[in-house]
Protein backbone atom coordinates (compact mmCIF):
# COMPACT_ATOMS: atom_id res chain seq x y z
CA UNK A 1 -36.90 -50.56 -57.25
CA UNK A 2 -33.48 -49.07 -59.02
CA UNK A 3 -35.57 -45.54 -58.12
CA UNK A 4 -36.75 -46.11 -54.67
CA UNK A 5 -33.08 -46.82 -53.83
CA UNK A 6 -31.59 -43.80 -55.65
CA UNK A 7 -34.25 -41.70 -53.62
CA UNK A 8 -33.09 -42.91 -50.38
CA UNK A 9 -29.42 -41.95 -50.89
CA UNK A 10 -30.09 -38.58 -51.71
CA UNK A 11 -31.87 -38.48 -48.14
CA UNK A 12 -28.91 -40.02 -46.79
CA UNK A 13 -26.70 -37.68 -48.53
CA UNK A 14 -28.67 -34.79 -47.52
CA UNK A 15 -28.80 -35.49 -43.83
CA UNK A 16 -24.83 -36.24 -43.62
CA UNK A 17 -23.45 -34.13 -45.50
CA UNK A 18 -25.46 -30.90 -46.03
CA UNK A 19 -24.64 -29.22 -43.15
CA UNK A 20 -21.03 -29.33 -43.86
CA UNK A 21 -21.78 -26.72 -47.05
CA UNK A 22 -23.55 -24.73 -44.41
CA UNK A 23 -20.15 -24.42 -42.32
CA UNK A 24 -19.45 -27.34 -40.51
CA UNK A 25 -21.25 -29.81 -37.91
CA UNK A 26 -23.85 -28.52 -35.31
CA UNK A 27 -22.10 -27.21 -31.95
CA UNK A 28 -23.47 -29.12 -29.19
CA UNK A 29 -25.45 -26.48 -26.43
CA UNK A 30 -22.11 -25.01 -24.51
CA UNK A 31 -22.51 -25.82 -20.71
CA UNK A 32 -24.07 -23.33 -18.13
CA UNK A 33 -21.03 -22.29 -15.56
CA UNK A 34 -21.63 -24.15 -12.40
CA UNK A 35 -23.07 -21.58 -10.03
CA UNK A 36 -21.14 -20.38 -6.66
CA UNK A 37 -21.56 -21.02 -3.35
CA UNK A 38 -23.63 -18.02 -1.64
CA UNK A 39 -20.63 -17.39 0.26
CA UNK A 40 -18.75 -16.42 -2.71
CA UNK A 41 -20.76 -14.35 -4.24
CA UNK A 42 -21.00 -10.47 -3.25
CA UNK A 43 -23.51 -9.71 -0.97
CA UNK A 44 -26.69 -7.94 -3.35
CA UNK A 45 -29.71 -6.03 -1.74
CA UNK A 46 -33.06 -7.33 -2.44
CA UNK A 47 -34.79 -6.03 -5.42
CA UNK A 48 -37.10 -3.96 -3.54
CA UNK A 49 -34.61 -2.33 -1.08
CA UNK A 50 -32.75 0.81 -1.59
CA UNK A 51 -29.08 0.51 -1.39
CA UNK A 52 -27.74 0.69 1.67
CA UNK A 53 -27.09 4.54 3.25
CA UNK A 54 -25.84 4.45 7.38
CA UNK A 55 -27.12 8.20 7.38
CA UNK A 56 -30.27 7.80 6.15
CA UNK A 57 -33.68 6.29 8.25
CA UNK A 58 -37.35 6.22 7.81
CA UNK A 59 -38.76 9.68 8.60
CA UNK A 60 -40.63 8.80 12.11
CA UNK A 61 -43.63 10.48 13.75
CA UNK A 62 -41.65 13.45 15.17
CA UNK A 63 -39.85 14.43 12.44
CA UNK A 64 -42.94 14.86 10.73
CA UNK A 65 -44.93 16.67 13.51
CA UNK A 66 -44.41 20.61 12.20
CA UNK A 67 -44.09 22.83 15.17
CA UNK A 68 -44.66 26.76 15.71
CA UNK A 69 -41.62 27.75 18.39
CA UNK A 70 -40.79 30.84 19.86
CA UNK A 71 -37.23 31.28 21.21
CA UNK A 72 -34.73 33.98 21.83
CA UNK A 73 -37.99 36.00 21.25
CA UNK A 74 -38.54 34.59 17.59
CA UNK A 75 -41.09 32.65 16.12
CA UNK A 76 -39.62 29.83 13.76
CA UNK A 77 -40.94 27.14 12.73
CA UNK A 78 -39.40 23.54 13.98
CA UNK A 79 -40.57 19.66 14.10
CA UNK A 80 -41.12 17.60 16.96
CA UNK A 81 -37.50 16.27 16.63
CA UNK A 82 -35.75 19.24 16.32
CA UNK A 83 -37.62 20.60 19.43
CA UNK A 84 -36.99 17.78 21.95
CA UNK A 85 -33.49 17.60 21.35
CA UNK A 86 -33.30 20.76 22.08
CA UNK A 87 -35.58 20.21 25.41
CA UNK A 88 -33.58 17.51 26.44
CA UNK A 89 -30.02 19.22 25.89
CA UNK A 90 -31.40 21.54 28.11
CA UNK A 91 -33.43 19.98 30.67
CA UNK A 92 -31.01 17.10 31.47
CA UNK A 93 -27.41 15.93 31.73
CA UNK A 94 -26.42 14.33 29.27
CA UNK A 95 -23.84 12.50 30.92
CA UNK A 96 -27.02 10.82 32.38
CA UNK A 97 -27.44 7.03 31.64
CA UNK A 98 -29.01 6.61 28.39
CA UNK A 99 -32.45 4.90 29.54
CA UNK A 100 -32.75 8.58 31.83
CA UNK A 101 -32.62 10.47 28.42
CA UNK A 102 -35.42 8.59 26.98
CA UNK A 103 -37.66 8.73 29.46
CA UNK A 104 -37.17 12.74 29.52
CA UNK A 105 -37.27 12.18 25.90
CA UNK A 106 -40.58 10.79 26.44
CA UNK A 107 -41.57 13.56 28.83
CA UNK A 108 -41.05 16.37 27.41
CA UNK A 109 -42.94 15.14 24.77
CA UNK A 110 -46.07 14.20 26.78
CA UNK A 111 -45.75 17.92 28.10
CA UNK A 112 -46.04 19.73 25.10
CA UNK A 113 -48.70 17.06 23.57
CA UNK A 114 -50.35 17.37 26.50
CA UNK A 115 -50.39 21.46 26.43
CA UNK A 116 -51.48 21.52 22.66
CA UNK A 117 -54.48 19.56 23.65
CA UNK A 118 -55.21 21.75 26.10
CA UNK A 119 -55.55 24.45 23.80
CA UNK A 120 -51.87 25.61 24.24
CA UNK A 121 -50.58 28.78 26.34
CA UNK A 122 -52.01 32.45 26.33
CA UNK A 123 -48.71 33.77 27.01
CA UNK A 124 -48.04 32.97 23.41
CA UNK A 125 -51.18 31.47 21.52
CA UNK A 126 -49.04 32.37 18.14
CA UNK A 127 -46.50 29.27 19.12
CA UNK A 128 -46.53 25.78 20.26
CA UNK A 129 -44.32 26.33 22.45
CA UNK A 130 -41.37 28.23 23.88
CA UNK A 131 -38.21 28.51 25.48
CA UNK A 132 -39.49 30.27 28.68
CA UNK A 133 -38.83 27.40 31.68
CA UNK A 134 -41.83 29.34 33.63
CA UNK A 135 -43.81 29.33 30.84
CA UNK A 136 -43.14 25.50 28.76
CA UNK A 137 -39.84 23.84 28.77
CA UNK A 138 -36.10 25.31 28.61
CA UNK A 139 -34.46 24.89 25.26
CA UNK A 140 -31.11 24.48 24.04
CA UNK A 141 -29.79 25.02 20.18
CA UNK A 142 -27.10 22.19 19.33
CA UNK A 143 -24.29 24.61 19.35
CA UNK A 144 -25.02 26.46 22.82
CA UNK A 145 -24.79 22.43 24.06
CA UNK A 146 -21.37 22.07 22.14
CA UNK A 147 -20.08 25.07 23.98
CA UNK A 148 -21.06 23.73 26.96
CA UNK A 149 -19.64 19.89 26.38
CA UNK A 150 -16.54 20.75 25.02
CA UNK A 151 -14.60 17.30 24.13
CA UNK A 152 -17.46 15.34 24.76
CA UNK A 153 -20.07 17.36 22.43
CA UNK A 154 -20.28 14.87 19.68
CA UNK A 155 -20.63 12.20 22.45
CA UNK A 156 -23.37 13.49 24.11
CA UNK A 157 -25.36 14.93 21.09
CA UNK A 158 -25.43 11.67 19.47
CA UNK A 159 -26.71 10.16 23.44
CA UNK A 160 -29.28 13.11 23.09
CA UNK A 161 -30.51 11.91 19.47
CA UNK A 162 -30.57 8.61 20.54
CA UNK A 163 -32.91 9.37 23.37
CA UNK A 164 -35.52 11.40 21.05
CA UNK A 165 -35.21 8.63 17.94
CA UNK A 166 -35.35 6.03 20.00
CA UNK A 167 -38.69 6.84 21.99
CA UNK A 168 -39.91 8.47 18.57
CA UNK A 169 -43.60 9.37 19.01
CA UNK A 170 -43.83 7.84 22.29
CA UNK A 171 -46.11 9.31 25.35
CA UNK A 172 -46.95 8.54 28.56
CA UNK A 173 -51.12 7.99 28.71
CA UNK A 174 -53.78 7.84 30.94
CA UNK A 175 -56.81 6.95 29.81
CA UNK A 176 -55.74 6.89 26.24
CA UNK A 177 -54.70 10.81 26.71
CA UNK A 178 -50.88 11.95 26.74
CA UNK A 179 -50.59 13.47 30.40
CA UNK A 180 -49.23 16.52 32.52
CA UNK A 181 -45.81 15.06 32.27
CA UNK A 182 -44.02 17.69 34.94
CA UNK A 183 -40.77 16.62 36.28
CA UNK A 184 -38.37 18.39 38.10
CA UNK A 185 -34.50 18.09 39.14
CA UNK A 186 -34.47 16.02 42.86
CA UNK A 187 -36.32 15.26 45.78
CA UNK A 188 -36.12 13.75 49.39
CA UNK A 189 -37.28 10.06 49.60
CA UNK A 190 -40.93 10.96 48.04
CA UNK A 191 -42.08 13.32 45.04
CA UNK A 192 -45.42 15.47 46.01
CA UNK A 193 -48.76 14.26 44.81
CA UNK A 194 -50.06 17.47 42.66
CA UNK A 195 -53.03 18.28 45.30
CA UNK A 196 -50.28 19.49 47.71
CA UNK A 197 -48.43 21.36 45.72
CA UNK A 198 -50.63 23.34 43.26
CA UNK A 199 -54.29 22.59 44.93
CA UNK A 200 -55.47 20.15 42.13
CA UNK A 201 -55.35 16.58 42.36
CA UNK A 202 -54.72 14.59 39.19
CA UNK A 203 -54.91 10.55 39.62
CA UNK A 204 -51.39 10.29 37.69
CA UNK A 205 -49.51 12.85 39.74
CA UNK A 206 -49.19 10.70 43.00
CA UNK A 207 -46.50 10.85 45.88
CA UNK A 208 -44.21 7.72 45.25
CA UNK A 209 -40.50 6.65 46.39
CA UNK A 210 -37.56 7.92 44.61
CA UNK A 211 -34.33 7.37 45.86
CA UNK A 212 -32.08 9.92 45.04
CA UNK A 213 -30.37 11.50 47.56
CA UNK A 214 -26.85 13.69 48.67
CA UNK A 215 -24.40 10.76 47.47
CA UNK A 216 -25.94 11.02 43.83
CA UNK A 217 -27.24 14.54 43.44
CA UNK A 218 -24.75 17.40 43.03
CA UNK A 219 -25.75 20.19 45.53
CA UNK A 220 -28.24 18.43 47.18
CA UNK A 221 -28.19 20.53 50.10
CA UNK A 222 -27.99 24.23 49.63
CA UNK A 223 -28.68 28.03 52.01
CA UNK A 224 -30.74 30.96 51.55
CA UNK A 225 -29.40 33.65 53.69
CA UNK A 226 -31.38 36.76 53.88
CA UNK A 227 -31.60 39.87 56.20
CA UNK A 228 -34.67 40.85 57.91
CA UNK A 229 -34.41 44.16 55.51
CA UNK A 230 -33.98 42.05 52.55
CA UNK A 231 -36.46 39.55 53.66
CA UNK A 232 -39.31 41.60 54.46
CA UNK A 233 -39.14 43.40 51.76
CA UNK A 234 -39.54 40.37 49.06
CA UNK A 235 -42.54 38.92 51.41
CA UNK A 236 -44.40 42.45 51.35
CA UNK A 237 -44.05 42.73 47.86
CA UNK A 238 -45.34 38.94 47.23
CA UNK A 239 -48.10 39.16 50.28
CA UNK A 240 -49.17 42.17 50.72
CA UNK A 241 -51.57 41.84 53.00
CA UNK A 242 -48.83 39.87 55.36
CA UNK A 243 -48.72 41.89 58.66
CA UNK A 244 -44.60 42.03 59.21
CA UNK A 245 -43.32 43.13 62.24
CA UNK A 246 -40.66 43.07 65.18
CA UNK A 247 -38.52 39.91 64.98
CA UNK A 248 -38.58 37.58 61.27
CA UNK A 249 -38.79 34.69 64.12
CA UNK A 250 -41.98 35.26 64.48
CA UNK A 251 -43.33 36.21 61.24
CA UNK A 252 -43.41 32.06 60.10
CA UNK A 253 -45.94 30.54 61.76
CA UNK A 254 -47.81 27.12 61.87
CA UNK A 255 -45.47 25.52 59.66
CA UNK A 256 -47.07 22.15 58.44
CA UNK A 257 -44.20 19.50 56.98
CA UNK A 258 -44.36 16.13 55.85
CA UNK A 259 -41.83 13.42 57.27
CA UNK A 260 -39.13 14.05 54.95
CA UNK A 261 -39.07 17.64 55.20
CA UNK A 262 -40.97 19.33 52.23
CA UNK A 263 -43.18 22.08 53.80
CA UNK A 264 -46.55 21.97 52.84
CA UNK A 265 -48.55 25.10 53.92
CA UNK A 266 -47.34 27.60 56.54
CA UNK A 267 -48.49 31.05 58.43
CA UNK A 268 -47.13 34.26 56.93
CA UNK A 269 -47.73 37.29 58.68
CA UNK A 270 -51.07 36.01 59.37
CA UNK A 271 -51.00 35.36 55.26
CA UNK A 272 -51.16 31.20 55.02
CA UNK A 273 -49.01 30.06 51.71
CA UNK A 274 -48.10 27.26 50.07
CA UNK A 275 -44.46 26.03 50.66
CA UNK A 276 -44.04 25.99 47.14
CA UNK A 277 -45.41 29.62 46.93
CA UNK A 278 -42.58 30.59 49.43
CA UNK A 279 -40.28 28.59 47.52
CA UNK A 280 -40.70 30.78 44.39
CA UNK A 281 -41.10 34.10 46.39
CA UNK A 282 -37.62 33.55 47.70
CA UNK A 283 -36.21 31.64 44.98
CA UNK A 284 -35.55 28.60 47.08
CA UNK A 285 -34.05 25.42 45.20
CA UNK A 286 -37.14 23.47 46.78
CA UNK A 287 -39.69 23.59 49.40
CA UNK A 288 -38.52 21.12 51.86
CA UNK A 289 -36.43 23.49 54.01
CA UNK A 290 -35.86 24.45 57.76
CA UNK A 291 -35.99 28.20 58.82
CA UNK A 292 -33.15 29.35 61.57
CA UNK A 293 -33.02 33.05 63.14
CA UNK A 294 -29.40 34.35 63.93
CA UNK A 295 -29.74 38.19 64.71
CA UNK A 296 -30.67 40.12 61.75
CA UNK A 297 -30.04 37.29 59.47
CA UNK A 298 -32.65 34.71 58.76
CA UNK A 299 -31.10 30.91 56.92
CA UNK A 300 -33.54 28.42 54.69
CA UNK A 301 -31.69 25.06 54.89
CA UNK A 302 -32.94 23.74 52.18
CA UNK A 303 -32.76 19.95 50.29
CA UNK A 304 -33.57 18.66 47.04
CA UNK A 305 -34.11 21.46 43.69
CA UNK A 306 -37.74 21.77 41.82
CA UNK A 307 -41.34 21.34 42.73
CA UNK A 308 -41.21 18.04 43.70
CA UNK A 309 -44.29 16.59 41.09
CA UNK A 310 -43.74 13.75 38.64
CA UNK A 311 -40.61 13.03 37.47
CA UNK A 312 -37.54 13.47 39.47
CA UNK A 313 -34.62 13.56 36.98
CA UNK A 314 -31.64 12.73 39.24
CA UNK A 315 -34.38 9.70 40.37
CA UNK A 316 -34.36 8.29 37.04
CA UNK A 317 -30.81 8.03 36.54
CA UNK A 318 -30.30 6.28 39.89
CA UNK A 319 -33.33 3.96 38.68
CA UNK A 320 -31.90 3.56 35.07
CA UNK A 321 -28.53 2.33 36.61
CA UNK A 322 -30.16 -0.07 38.56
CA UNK A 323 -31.26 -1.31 35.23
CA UNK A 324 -34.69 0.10 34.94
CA UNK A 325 -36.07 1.00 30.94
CA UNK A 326 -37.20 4.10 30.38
CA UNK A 327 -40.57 2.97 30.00
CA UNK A 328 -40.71 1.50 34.03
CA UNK A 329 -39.05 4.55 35.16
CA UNK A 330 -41.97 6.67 33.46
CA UNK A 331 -44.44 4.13 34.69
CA UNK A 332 -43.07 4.24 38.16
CA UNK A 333 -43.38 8.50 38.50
CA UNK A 334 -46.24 8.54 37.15
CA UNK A 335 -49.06 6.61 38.60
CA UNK A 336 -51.21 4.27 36.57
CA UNK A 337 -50.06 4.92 33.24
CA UNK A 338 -48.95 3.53 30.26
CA UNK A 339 -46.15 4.53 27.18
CA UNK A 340 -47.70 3.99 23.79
CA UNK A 341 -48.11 6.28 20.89
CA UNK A 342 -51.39 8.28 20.63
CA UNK A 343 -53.83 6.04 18.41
């Protein structure tokens, strides 16, 4: 008994009193901090996102899309990107509203989509593209825009890279297929359908409605004053075979026009031409014009500037201010299509 008893208070000693040789009592567990309100704490990016960087984006479909380019009469090698920017520097205003710039954006890129698919141009089968408006689309470098600009350069270059970023890989399609995507500057109360301009009909090139007209398009109205020297000369060298003579009056013959004035076909000397074929023989700003005889001197009235097919760029701003996107402007000029990205 005496032993079971001295057994139990060395236990009790050992338990009490032991860990004070060790260097004093246990500690209890200190507490955890209480943890802040999320609107206290610093904002911090999720694990799997880079920090943040304003200048820096996703490399898109464009900006990926290598390019062969010849401009200035050199070869150089671009992106899709780079390239439209400089199409639409040069093709439009960029004071335009901004939903105009994408759908030339959107355009232009169709265009030269649509020419690469068609095996590209013979004029230069080394390049893509070029810089030659009678050949592809006119081009401007970002510092020949600047120039131009002046105060409002930075402005309107970051409008411009808007328009191309924004629409990024973007096409207008018919059938699936990215499509002729002409446009031109302005017309009079209707675009052409293709059939009666160039002699080919395409279902997407249509006449429609566009409602530009001399309160919304700088030099809407313009003269072509020629002598009958001057005159004959340019139409004998164009049309040969046109028979010339005594008084210019009557050297335009059966003149065929549609309501608002664009001139279809017409008589020659004898020779029958498009109106659009006159219109480039003469350098005429479009091909709905009036012809008036004064003496020697011979006056093309003419309205509206380009070809009249597809897009009308001065319509498309009027139609973006009226609160239009870009993609029902495109979808308005050109007929039965859709914008999408090339699957």
């Amino acid at each position: 008994m005496g032993k079971q008893i001295a057994v139990s208070l060395l236990l009790i000693f050992l338990i009490f009193f032991l860990p004070w040789l060790w260097g004093g009592p246990a500690r209890a567990p200190e507490p955890r901090p209480e943890p802040q309100p999320a609107e206290d704490l610093p904002p911090q990016p999720e694990e799997d996102d880079p920090a943040p960087d304003s200048g820096s984006r996703e490399p898109g479909r464009d900006s990926t899309t290598v390019l062969n380019l010849l401009a200035d009469g050199k070869l150089q090698q671009t992106d899709m990107e780079t390239y439209l920017m400089g199409v639409v520097r040069a093709e439009m205003p960029a004071a335009f509203h901004q939903e105009a710039l994408k759908a030339q954006a959107v355009a232009a890129r169709t265009y030269i989509l649509h020419k690469i698919a068609g095996g590209g141009s013979a004029n230069h089968p080394q390049a893509d593209a070029c810089d030659d408006i009678t050949c592809c689309q006119a081009y401007k470098t970002q510092a020949d825009a600047a120039a131009d600009w002046g105060e409002h350069a930075a402005e309107y270059e970051e409008k411009i890279r808007r328009a191309v970023t924004e629409t990024d890989g973007e096409c207008v399609l018919y059938e699936g297929a990215p499509v002729l995507a002409v446009f031109h500057s302005s017309s009079v109360g209707t675009t052409q359908d293709a059939q009666s301009v160039w002699s080919a009909s395409l279902p997407y090139l249509q006449s429609v409605e566009t409602p530009e007209g001399e309160d919304t398009v700088p030099n809407y109205r313009s003269t072509a004053v020629f002598s009958a020297g001057e005159l004959g000369e340019r139409l004998r060298e164009a049309l040969p075979e046109a028979v010339l003579e005594g008084s210019p009056s009557n050297w335009f013959t059966n003149i065929q026009q549609q309501p608002a004035g664009m001139v279809t076909s017409l008589s020659v000397g004898g020779v029958e031409v498009g109106g659009n074929r006159l219109r480039t023989i003469l350098d005429l700003r479009s091909a709905c014009f009036t012809i008036a005889f004064d003496g020697d001197e011979v006056t093309f009235s003419v309205s509206g500037y380009g070809h009249g097919v597809g897009m009308s760029q001065y319509g498309s701003n009027v139609l973006a201010e009226g609160g239009m996107t870009y993609q029902e402007i495109l979808k308005w000029y050109y007929t039965g299509t859709e914008v999408g990205v090339i699957q």
